[in-house]
N, C-alpha and C. Protein backbone atom coordinates (compact mmCIF):
# COMPACT_ATOMS: atom_id res chain seq x y z
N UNK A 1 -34.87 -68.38 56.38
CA UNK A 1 -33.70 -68.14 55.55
C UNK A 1 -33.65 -66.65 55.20
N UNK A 2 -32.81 -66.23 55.71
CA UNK A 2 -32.33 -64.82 55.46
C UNK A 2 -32.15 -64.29 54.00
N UNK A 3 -32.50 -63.70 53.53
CA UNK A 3 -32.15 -62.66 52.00
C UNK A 3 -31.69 -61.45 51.72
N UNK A 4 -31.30 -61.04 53.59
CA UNK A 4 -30.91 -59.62 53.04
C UNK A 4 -29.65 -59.13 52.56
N UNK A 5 -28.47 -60.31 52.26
CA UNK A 5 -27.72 -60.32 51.29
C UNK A 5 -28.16 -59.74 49.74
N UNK A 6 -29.13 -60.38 49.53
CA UNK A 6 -29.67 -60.36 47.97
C UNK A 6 -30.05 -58.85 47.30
N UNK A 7 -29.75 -58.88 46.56
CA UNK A 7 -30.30 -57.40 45.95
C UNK A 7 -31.65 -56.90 45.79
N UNK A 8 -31.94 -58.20 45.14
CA UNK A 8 -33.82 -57.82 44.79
C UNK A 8 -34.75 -58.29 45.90
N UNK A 9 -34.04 -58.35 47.15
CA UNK A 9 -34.74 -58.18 48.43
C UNK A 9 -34.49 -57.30 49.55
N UNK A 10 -33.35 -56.11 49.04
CA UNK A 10 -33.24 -54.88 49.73
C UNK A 10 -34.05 -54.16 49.63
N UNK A 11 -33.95 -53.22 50.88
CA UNK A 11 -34.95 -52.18 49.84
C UNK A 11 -33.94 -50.85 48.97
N UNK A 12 -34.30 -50.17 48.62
CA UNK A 12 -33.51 -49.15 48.22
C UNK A 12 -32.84 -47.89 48.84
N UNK A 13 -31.75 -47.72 49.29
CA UNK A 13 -31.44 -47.11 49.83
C UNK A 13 -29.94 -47.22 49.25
N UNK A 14 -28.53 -46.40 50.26
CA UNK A 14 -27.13 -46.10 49.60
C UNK A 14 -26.81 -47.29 49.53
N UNK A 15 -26.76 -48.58 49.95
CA UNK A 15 -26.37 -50.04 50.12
C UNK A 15 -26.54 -50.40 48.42
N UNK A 16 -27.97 -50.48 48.17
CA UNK A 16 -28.39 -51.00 47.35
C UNK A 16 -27.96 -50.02 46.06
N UNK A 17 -27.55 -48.89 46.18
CA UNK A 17 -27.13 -48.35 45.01
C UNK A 17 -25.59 -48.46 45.11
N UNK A 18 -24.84 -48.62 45.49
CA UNK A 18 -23.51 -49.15 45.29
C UNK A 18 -23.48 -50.74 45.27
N UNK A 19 -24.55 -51.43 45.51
CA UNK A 19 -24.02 -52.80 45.37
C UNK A 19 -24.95 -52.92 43.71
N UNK A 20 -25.51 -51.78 42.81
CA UNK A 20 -26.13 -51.92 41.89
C UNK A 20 -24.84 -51.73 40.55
N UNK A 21 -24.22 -50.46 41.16
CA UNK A 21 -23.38 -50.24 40.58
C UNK A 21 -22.08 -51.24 40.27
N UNK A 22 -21.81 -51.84 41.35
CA UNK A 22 -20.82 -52.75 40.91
C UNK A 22 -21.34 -54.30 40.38
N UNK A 23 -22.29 -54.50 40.58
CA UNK A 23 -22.84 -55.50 39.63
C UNK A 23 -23.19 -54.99 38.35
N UNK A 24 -23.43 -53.91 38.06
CA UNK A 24 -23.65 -53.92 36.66
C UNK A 24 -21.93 -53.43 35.96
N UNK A 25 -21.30 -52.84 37.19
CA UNK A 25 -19.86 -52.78 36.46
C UNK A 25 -19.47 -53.96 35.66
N UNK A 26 -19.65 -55.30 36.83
CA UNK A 26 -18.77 -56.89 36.53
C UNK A 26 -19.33 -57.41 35.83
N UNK A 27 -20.61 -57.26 35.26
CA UNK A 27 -21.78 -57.98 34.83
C UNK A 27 -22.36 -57.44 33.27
N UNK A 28 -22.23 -56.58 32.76
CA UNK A 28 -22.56 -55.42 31.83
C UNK A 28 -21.92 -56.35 30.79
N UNK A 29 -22.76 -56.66 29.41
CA UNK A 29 -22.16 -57.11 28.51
C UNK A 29 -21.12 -56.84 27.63
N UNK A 30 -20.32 -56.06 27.91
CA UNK A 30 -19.18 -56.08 27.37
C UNK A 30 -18.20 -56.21 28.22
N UNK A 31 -18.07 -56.84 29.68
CA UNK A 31 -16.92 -57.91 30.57
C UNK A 31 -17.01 -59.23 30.39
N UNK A 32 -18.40 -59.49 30.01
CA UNK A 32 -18.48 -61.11 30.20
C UNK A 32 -17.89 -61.49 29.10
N UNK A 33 -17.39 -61.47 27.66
CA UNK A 33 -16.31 -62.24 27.70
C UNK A 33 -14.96 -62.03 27.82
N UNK A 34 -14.47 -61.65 29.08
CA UNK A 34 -13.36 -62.05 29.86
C UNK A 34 -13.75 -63.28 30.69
N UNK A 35 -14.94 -63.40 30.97
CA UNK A 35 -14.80 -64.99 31.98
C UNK A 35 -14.90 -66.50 31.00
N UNK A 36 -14.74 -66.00 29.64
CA UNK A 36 -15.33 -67.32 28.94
C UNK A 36 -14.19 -68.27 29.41
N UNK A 37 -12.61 -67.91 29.17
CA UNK A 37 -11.69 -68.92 29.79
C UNK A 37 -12.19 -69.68 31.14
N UNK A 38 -12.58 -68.95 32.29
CA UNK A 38 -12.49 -69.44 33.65
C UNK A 38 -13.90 -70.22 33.26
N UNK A 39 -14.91 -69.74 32.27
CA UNK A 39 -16.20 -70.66 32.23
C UNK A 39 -15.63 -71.89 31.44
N UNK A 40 -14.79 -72.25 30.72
CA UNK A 40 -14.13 -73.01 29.90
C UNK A 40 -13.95 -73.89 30.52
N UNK A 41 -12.95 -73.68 31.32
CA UNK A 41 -11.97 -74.71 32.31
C UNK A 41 -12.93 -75.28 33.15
N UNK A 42 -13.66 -74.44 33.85
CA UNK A 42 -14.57 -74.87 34.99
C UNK A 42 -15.55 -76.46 33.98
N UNK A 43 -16.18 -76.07 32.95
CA UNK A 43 -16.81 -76.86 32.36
C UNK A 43 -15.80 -78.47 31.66
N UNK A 44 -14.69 -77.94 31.38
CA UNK A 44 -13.81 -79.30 30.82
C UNK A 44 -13.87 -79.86 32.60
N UNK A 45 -13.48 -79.27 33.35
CA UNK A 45 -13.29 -80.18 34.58
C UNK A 45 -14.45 -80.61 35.41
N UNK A 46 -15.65 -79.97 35.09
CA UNK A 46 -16.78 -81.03 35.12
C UNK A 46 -17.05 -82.26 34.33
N UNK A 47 -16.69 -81.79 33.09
CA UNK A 47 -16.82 -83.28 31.88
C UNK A 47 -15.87 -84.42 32.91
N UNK A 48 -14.69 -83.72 32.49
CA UNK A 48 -13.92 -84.88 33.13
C UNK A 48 -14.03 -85.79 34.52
N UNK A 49 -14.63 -84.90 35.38
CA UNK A 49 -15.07 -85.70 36.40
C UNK A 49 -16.19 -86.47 36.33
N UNK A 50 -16.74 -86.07 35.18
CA UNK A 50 -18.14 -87.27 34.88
C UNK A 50 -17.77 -87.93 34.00
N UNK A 51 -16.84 -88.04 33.48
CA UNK A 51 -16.31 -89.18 32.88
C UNK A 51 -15.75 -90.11 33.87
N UNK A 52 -14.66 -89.80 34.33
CA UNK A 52 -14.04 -90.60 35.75
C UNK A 52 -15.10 -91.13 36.39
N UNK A 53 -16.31 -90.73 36.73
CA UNK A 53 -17.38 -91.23 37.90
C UNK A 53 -18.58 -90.59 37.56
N UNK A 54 -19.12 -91.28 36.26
CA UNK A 54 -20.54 -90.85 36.11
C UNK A 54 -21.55 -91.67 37.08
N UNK A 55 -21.01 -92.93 37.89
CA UNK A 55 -21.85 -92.61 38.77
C UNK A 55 -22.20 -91.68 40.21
N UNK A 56 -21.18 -90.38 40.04
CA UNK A 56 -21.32 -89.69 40.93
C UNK A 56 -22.26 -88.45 40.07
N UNK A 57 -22.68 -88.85 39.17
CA UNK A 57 -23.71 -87.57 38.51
C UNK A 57 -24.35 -86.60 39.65
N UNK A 58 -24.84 -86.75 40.18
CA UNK A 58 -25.44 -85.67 41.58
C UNK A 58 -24.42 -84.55 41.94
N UNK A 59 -23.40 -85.62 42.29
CA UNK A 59 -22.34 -84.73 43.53
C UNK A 59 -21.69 -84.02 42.12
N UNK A 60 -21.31 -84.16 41.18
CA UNK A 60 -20.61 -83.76 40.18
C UNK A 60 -21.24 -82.27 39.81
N UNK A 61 -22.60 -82.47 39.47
CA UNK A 61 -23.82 -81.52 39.28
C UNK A 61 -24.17 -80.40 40.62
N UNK A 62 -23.99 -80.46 41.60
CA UNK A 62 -23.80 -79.78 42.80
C UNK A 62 -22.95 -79.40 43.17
N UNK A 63 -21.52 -79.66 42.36
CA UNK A 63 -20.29 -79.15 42.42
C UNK A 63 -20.32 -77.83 41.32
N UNK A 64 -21.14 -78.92 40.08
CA UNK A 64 -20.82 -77.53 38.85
C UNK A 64 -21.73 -76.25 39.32
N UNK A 65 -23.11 -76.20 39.79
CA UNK A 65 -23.55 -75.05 40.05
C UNK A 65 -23.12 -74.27 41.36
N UNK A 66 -22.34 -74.62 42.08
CA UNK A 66 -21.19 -74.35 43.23
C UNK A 66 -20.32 -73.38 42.55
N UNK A 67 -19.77 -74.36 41.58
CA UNK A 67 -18.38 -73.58 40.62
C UNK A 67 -18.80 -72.73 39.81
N UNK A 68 -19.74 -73.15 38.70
CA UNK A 68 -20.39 -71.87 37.94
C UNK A 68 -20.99 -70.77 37.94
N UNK A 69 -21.33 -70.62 39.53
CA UNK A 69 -21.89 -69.29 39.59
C UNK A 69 -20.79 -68.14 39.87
N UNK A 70 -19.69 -68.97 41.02
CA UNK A 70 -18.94 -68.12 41.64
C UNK A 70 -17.41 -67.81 40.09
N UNK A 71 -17.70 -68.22 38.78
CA UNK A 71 -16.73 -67.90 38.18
C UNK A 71 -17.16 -67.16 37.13
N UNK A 72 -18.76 -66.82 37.24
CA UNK A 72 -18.92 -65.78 36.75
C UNK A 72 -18.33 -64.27 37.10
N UNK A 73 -18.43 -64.17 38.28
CA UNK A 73 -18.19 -63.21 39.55
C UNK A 73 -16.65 -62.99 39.56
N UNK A 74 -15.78 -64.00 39.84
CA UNK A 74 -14.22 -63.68 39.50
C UNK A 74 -13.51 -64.24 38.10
């Protein structure tokens, strides 16, 4: 399995300092709460789908860490 996507498995070089910079742009505690809405929604529409089909608890749960990571990010 490949990692050289990942940051903290580059090594350091111009890559890794522009992909440092814009993660700490999007990421820096004073943006994150702009995502609390999109973290909001994302989370009511997990409830609700485990309400509808708590016996799909798994697939529901493999959906939310699917959804929750990538709505940190946009």
């Amino acid at each position: 399995m490949g990692f050289g996507w990942s940051l903290g498995f580059t090594p350091y070089n111009e890559w890794w300092k522009h992909s440092r910079k814009l993660f700490h742009k999007h990421f820096q505690s004073s943006v994150v709460p702009q995502f609390r809405p999109k973290k909001i929604k994302a989370a009511h529409g997990f409830l609700r789908k485990l309400l509808d089909s708590p016996e799909h608890f798994h697939e529901h749960m493999q959906l939310w860490v699917c959804v929750s990571g990538p709505v940190l990010g946009k």
